[in-house]
C-alpha atoms as a PDB file:
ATOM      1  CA  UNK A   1      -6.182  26.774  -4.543  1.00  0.00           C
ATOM      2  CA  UNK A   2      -3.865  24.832  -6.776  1.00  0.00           C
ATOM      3  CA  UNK A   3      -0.307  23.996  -6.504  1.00  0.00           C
ATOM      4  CA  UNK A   4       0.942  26.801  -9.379  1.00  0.00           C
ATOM      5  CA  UNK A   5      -0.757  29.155  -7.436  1.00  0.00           C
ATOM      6  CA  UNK A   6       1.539  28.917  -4.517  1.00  0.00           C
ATOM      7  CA  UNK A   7       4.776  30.234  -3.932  1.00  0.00           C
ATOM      8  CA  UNK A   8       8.022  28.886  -3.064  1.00  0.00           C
ATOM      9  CA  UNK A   9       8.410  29.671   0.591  1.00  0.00           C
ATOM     10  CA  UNK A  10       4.204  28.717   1.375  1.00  0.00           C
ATOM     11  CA  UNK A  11       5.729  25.152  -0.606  1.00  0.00           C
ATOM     12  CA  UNK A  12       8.786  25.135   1.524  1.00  0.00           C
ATOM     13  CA  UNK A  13       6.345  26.113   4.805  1.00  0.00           C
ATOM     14  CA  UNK A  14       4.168  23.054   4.207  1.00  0.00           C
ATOM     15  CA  UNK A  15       7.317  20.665   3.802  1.00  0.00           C
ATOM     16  CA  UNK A  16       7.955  21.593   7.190  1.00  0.00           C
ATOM     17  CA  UNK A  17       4.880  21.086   8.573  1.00  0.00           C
ATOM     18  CA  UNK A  18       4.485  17.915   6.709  1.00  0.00           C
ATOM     19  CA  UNK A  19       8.235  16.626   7.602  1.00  0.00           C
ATOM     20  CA  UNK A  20       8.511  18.039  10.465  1.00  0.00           C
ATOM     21  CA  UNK A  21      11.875  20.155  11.846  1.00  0.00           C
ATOM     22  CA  UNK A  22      13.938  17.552  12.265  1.00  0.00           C
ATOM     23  CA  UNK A  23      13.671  16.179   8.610  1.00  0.00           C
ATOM     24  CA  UNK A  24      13.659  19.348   7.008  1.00  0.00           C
ATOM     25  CA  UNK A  25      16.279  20.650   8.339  1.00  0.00           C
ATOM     26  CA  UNK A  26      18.499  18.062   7.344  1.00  0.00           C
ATOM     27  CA  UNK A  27      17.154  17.876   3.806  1.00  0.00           C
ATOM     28  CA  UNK A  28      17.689  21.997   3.902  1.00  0.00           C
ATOM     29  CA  UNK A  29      20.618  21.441   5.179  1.00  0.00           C
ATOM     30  CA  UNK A  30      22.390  23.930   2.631  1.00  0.00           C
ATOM     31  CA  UNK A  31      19.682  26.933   3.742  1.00  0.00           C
ATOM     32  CA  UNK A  32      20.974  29.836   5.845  1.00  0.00           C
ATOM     33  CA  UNK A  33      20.048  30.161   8.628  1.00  0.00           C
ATOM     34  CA  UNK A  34      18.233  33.276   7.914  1.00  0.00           C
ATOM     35  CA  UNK A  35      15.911  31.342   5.483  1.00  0.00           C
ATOM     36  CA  UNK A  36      15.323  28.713   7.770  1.00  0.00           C
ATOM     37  CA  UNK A  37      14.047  30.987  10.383  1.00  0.00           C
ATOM     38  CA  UNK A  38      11.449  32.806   7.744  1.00  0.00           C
ATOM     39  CA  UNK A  39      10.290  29.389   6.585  1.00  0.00           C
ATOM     40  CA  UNK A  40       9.789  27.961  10.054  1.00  0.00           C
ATOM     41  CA  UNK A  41       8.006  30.714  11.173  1.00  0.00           C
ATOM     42  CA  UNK A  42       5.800  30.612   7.358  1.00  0.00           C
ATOM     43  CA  UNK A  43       5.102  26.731   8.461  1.00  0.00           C
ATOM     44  CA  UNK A  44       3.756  28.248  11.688  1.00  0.00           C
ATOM     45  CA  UNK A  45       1.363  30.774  10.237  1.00  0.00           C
ATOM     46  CA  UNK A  46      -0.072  28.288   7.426  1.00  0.00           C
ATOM     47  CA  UNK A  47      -3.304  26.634   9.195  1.00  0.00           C
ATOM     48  CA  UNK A  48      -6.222  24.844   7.339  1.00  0.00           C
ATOM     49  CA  UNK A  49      -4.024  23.691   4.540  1.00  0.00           C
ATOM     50  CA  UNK A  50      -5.787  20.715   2.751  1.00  0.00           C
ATOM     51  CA  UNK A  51      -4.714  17.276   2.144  1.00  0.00           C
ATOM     52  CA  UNK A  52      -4.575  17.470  -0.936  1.00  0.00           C
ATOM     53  CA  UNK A  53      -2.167  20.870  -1.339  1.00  0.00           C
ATOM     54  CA  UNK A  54       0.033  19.006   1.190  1.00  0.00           C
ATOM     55  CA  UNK A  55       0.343  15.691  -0.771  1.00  0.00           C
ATOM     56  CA  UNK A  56       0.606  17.383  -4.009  1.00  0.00           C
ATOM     57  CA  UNK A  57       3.822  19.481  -2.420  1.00  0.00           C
ATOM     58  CA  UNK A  58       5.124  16.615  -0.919  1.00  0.00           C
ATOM     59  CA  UNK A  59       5.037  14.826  -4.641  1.00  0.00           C
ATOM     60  CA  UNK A  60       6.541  17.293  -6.068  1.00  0.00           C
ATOM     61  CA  UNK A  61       9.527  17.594  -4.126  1.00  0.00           C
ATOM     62  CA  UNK A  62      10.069  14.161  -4.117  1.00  0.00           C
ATOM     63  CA  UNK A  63      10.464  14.119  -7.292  1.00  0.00           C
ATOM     64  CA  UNK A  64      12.449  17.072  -7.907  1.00  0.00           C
ATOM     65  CA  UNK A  65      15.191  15.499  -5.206  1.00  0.00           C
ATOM     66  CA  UNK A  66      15.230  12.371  -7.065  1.00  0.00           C
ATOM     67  CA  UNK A  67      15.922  13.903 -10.047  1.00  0.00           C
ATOM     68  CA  UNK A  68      18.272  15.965  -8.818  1.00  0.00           C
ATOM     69  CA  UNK A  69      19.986  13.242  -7.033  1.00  0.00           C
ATOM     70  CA  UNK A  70      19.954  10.875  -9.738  1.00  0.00           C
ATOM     71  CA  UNK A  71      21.070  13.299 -12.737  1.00  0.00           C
ATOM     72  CA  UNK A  72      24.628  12.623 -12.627  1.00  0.00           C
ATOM     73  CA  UNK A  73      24.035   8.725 -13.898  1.00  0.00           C
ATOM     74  CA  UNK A  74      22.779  10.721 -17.218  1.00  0.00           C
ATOM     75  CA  UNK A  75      25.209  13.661 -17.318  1.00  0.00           C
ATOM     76  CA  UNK A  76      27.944  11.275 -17.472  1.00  0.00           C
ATOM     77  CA  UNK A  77      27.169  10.640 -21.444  1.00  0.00           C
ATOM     78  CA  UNK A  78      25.946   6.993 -21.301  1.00  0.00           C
ATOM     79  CA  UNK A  79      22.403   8.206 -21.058  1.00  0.00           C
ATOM     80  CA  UNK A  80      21.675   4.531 -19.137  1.00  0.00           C
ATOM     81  CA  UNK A  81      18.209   4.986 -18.596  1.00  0.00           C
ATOM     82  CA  UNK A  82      17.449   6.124 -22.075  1.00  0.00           C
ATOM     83  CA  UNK A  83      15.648   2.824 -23.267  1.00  0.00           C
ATOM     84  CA  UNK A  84      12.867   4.773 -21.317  1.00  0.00           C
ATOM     85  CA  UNK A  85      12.002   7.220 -24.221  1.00  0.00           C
ATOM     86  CA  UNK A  86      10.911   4.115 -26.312  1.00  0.00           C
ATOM     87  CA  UNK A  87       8.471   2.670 -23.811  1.00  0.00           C
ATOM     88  CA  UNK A  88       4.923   4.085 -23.573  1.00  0.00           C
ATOM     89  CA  UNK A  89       3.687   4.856 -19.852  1.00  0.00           C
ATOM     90  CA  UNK A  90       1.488   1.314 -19.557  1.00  0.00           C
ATOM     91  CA  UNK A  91       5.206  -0.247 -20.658  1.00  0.00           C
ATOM     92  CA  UNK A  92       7.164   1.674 -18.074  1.00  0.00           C
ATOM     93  CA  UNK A  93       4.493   0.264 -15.594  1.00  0.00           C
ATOM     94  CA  UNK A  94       4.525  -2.923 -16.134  1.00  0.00           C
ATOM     95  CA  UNK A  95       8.015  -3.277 -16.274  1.00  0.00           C
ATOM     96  CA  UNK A  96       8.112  -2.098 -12.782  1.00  0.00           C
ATOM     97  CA  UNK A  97       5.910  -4.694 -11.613  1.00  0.00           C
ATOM     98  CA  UNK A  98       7.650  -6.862  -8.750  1.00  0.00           C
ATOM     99  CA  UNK A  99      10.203  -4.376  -8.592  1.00  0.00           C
ATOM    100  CA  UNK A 100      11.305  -2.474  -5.126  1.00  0.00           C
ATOM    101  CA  UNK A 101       9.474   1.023  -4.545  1.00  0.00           C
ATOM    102  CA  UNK A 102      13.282   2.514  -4.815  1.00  0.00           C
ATOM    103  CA  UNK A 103      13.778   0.595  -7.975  1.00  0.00           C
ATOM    104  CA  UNK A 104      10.282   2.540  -8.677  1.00  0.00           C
ATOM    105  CA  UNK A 105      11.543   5.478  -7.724  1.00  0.00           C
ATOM    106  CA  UNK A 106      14.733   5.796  -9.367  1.00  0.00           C
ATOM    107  CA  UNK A 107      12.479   5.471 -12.735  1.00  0.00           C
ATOM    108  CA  UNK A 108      10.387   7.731 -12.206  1.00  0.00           C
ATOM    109  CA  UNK A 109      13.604  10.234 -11.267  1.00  0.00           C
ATOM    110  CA  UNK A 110      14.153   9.876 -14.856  1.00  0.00           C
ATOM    111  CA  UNK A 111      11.185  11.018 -16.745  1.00  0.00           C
ATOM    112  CA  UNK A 112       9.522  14.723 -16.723  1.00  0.00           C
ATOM    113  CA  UNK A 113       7.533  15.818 -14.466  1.00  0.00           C
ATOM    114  CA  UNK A 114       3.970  14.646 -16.967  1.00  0.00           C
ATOM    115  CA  UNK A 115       5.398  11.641 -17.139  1.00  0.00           C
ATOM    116  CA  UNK A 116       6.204  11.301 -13.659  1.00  0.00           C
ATOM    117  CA  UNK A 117       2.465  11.619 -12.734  1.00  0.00           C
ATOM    118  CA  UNK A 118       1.660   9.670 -15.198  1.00  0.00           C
ATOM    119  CA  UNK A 119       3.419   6.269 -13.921  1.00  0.00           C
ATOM    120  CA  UNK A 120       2.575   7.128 -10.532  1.00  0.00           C
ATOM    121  CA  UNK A 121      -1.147   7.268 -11.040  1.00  0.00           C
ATOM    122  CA  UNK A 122      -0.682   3.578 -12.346  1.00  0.00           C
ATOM    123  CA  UNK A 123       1.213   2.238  -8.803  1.00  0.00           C
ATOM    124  CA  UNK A 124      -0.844   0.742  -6.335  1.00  0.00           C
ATOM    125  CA  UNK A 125      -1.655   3.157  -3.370  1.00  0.00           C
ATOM    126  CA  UNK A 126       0.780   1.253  -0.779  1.00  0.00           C
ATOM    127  CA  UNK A 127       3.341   1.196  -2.999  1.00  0.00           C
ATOM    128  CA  UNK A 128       3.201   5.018  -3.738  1.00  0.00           C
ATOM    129  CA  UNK A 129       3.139   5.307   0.120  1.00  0.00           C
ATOM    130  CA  UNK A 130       6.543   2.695   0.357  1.00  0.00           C
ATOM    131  CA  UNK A 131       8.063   4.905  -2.549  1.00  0.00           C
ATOM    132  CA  UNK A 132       7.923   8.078  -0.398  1.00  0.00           C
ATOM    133  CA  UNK A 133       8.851   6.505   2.562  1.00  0.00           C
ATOM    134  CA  UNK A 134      12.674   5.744   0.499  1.00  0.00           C
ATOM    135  CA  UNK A 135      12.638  10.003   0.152  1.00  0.00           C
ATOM    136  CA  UNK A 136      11.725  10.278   3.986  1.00  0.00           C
ATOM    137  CA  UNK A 137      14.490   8.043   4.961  1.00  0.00           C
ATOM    138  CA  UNK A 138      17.185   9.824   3.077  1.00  0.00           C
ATOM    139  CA  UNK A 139      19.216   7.318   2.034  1.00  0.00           C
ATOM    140  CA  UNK A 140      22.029   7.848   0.150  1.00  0.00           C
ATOM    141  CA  UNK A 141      22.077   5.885  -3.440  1.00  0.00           C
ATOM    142  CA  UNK A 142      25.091   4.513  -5.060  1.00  0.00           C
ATOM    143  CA  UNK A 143      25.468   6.167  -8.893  1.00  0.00           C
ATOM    144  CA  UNK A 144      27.274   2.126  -9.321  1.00  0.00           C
ATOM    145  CA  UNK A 145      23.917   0.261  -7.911  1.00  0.00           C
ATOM    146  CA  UNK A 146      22.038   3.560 -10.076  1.00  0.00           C
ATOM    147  CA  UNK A 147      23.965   1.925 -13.459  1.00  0.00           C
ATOM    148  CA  UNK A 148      23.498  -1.894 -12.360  1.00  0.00           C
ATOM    149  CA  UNK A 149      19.508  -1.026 -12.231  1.00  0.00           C
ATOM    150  CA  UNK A 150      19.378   0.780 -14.990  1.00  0.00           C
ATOM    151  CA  UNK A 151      20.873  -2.127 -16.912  1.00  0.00           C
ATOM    152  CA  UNK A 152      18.985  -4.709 -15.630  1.00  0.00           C
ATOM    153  CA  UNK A 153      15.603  -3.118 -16.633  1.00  0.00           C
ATOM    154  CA  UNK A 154      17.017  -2.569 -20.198  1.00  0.00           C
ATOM    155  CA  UNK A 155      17.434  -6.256 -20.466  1.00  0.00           C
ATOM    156  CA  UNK A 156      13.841  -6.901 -19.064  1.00  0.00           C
ATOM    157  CA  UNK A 157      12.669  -4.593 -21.391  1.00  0.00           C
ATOM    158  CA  UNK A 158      13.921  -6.347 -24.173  1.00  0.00           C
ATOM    159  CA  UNK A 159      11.011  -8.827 -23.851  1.00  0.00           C
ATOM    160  CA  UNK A 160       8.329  -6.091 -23.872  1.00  0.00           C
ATOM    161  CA  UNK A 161       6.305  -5.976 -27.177  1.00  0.00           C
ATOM    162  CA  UNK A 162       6.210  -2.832 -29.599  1.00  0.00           C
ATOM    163  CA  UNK A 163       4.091  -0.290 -28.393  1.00  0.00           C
ATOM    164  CA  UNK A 164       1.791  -0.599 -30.875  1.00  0.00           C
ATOM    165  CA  UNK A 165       1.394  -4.125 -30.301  1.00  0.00           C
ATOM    166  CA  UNK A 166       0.687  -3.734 -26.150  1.00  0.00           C
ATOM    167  CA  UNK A 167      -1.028  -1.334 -26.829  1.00  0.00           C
ATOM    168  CA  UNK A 168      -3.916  -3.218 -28.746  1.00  0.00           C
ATOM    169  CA  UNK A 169      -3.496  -6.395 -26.697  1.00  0.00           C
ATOM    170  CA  UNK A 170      -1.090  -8.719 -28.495  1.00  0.00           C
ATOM    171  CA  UNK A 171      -1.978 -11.926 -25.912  1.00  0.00           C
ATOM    172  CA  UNK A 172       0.664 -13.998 -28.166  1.00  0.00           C
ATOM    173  CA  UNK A 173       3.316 -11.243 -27.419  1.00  0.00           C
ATOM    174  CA  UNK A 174       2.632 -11.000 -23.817  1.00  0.00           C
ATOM    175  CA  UNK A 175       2.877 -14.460 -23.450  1.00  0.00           C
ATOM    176  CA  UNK A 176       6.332 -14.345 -24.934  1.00  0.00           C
ATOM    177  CA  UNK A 177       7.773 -11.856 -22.349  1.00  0.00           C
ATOM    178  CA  UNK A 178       5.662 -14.045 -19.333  1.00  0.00           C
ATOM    179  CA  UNK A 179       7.804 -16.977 -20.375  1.00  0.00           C
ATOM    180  CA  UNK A 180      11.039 -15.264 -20.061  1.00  0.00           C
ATOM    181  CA  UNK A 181      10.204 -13.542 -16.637  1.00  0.00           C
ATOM    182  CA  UNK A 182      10.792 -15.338 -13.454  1.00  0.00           C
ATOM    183  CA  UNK A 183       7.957 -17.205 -12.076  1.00  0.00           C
ATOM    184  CA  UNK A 184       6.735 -14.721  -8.988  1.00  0.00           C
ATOM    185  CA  UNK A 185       7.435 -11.664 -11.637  1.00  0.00           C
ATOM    186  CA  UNK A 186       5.100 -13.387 -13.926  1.00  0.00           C
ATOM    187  CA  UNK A 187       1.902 -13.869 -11.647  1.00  0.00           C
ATOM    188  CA  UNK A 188       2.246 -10.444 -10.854  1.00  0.00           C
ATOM    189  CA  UNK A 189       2.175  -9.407 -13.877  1.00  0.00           C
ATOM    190  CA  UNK A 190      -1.017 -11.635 -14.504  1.00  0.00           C
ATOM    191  CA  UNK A 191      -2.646 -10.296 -11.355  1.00  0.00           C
ATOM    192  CA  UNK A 192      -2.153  -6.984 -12.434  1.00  0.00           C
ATOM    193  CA  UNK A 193      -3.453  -7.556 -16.103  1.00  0.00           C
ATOM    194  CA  UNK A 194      -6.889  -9.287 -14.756  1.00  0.00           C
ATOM    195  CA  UNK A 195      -7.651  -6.191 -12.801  1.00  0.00           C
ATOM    196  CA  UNK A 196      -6.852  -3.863 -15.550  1.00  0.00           C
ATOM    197  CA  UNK A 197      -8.058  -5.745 -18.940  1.00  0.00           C
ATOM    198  CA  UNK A 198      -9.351  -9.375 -18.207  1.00  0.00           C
ATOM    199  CA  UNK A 199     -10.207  -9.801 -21.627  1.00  0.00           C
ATOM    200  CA  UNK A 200      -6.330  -9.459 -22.888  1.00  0.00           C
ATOM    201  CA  UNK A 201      -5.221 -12.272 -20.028  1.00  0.00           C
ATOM    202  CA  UNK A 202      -8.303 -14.057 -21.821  1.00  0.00           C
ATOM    203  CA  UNK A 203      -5.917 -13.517 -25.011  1.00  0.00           C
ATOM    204  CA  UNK A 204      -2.678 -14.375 -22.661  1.00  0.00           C
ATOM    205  CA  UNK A 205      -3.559 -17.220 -21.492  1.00  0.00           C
ATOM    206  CA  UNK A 206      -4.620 -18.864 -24.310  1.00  0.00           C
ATOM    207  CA  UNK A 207      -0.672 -18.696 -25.023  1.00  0.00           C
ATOM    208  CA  UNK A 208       0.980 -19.412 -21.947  1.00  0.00           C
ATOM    209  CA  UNK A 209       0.806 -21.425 -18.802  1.00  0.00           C
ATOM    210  CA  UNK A 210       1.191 -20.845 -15.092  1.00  0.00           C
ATOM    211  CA  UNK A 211       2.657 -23.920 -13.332  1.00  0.00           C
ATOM    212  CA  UNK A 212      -0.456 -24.656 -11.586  1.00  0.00           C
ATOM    213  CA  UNK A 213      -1.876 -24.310 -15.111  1.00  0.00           C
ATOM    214  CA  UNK A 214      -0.058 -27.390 -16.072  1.00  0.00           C
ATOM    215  CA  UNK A 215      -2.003 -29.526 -13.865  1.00  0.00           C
ATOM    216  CA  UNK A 216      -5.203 -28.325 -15.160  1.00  0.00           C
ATOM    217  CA  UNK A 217      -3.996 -29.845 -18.471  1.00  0.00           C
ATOM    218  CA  UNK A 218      -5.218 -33.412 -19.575  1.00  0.00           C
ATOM    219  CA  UNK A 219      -4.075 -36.667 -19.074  1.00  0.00           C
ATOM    220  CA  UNK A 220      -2.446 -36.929 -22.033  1.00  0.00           C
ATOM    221  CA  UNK A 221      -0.173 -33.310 -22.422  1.00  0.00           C
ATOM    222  CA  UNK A 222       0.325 -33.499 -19.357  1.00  0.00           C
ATOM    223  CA  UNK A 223       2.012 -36.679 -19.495  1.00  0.00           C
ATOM    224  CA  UNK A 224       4.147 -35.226 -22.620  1.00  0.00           C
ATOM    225  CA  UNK A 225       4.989 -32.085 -20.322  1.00  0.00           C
ATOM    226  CA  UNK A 226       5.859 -34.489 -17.105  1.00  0.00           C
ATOM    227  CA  UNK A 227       7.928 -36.937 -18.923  1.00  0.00           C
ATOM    228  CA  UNK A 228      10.349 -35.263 -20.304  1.00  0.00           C
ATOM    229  CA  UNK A 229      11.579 -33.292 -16.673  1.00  0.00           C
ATOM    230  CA  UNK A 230      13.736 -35.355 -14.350  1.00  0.00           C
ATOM    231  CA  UNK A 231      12.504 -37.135 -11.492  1.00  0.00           C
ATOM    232  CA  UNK A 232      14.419 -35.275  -9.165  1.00  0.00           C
ATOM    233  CA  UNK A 233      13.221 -31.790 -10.644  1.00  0.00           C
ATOM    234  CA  UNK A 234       9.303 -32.906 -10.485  1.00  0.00           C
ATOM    235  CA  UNK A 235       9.608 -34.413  -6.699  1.00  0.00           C
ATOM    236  CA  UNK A 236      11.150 -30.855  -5.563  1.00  0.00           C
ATOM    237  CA  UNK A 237       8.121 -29.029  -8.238  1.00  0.00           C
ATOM    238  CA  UNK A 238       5.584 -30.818  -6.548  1.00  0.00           C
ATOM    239  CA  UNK A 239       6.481 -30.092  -2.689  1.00  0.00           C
ATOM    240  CA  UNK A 240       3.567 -28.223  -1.128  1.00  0.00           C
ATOM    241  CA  UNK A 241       1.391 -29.047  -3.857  1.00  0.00           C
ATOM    242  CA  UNK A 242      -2.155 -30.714  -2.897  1.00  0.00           C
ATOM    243  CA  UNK A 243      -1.694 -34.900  -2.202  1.00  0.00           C
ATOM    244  CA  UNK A 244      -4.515 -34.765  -5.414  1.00  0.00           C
ATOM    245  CA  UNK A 245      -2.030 -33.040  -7.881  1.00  0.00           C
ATOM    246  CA  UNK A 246       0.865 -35.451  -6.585  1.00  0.00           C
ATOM    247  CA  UNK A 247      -1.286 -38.312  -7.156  1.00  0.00           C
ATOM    248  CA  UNK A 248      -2.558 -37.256 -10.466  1.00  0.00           C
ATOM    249  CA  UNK A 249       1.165 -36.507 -11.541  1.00  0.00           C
ATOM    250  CA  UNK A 250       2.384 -39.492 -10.772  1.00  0.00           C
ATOM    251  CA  UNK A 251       0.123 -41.571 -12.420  1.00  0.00           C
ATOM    252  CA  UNK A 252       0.409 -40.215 -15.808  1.00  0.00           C
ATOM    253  CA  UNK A 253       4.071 -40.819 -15.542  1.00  0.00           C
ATOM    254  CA  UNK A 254       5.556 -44.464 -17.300  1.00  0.00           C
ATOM    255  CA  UNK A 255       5.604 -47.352 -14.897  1.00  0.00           C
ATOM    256  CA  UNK A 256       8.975 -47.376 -14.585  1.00  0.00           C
ATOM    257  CA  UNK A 257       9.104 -43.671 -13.966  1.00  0.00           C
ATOM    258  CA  UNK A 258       6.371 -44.278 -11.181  1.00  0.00           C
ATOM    259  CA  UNK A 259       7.969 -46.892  -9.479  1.00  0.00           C
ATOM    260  CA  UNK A 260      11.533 -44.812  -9.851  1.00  0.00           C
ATOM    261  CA  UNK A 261       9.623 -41.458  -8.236  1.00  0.00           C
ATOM    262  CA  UNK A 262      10.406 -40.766  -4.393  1.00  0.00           C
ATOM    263  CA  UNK A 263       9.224 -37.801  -3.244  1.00  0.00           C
ATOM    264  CA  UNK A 264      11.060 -35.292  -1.187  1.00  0.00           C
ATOM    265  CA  UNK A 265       9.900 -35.762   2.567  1.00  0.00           C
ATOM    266  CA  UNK A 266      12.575 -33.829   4.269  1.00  0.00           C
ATOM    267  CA  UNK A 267      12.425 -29.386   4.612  1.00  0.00           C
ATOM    268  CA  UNK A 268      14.012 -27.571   1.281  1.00  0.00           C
ATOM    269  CA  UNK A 269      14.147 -24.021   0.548  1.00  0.00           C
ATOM    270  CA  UNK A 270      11.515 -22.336  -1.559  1.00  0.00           C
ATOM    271  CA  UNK A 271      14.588 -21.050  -3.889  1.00  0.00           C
ATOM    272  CA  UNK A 272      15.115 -25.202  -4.223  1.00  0.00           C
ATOM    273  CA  UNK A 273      11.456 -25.173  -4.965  1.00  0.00           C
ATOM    274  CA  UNK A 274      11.328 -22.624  -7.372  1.00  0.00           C
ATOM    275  CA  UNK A 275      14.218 -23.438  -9.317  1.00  0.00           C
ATOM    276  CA  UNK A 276      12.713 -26.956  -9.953  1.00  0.00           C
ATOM    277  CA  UNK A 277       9.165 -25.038 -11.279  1.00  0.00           C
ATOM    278  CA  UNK A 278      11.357 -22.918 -13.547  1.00  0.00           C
ATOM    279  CA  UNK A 279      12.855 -26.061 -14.712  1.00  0.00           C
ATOM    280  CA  UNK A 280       9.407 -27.595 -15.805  1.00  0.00           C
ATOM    281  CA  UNK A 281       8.491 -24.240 -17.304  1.00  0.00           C
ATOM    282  CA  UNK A 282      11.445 -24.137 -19.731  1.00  0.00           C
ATOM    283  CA  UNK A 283      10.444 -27.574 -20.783  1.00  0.00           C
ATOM    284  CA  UNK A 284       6.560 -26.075 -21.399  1.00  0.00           C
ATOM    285  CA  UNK A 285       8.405 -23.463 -23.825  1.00  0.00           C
ATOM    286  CA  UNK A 286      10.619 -25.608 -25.204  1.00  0.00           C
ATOM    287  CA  UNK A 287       7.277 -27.755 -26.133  1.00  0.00           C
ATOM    288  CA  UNK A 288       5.540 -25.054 -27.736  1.00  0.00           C
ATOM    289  CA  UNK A 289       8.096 -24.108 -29.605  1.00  0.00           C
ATOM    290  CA  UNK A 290       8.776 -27.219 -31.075  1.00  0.00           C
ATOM    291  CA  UNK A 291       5.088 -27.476 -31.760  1.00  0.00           C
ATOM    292  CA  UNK A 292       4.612 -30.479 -29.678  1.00  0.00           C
ATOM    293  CA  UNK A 293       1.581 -28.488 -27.508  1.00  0.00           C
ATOM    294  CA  UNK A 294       0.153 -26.257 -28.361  1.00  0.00           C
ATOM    295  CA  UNK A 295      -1.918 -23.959 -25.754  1.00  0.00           C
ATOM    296  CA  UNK A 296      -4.388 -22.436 -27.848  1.00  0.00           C
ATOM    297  CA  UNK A 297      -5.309 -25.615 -28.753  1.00  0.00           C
ATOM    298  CA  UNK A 298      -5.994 -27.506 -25.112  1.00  0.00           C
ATOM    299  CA  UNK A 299      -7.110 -24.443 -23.417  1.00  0.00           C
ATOM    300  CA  UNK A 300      -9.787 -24.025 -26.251  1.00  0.00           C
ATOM    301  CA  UNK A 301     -11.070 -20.324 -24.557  1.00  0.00           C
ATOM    302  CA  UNK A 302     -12.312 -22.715 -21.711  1.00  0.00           C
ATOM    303  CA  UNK A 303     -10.271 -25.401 -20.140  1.00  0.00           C
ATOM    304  CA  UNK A 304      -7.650 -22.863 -18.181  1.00  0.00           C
ATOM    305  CA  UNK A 305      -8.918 -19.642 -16.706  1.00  0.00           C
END
């Protein structure tokens, strides 16, 4: 048995038995009465259905009401999800790395149905399960918050290489888009790319650095990343970093600068943190792009993996 081989009410049968009466019936909520009743009682006689049918029907759906419920954001003429048709599937993916399994699922609304397998074969099992869980709960979704997503994955995806270049593993132009993402989007990302091609974060990462990468550097570019970020901004950087990488950063630093450092005793938030790491990042690009380090160079294949 396959899923084109059964019909519409055995499909609608299995929702209920999947969903259960209370769910269904508010998700049929525009079925007569008279069709509920036949469809209840088709739920009823279906036994021995196997997981697989059930999942497969329970995709499908989901899909179909997302699309549905999303259509509107396109019929209105500003088409604001149609960057999409210029991204291929592994671009779509990775762009939705980080992202919420609505966020997810509001993407996938917008592609065919192919396509729509396609990207979901790529998510990572849990998040499939979260992204189902958002149809379960039915939600409504604002068309405004729709728009606001829409437009803030457009800019993301501004970053993303050609196709042709992801494709055959530009490291350089990876590296690129890494530097412009926020810090927790980026290890993510690099997670994700060592479980799927390790040699192309080979490639990244002989272009970029992670902020504990920095640290890993030697004495002496790490003294030209260090000494050009304020004080304040490297104390906050380095809170809840080891008492060795403290040390170590402190010591490359001027005298002056060393005997000017405090560091930060007291509790700050992580977005304190954080904001202080992105700080020393920008510096890193700034750096590179000035030629003053350059990564390919100090990393040598070896020194950072």
């Amino acid at each position: 048995m396959n899923l084109s081989e059964i019909s519409g009410l055995d499909k609608a049968g299995i929702l209920f038995q999947v969903l259960g009466d209370g769910l269904s019936i508010t998700l049929f909520k525009d079925m007569s009465e008279t069709d509920l009743r036949r469809v209840r009682s088709r739920a009823k006689e279906l036994t021995g259905v196997p997981f697989k049918i059930k999942k497969a029907v329970l995709e499908e759906f989901y899909f179909g009401f997302l699309a549905a419920k999303f259509k509107d954001a396109d019929d209105s003429g500003r088409k604001p999800f149609g960057f999409l048709e210029k991204l291929s599937d592994e671009q779509i993916a990775y762009l939705l790395l980080g992202e919420q399994p609505r966020i997810m699922a509001i993407v996938m609304a917008q592609l065919d149905t192919e396509r729509q397998m396609r990207l979901y074969e790529r998510l990572d099992q849990d998040v499939r399960v979260d992204a189902l869980m958002e149809l379960g709960s039915g939600e409504a979704m604002n068309l405004d918050v729709v728009a606001s997503v829409a437009g803030d994955l457009k800019e993301k995806s501004r970053y993303m290489p050609r196709g042709t270049e992801f494709e055959r593993g530009s490291g350089e132009k990876l590296a690129g888009m890494l530097s412009r993402m926020n810090l927790e989007q980026a290890d993510l990302f690099l997670e994700k790319l060592g479980q799927e091609d390790p040699e192309l974060l080979k490639e990244v990462k002989r272009h970029y650095l992670t902020f504990d990468d920095i640290f890993q550097l030697p004495d002496e570019p790490l003294r030209d990343v260090l000494n050009t970020v304020e004080l304040d901004d490297l104390a906050l950087a380095l809170k809840g970093m080891t008492e060795a990488t403290v040390e170590r950063s402190i010591n490359v630093l001027p005298k002056k600068k060393q005997a000017m450092f405090e560091p930060v005793e007291e509790a700050v938030s992580k977005r304190e943190v954080m904001d202080a790491r992105r700080a020393i990042m920008e510096k890193v690009r700034q750096l590179q792009e000035s030629g003053e380090i350059n990564v390919a160079d100090i990393v040598s294949g070896e020194m950072i993996e």
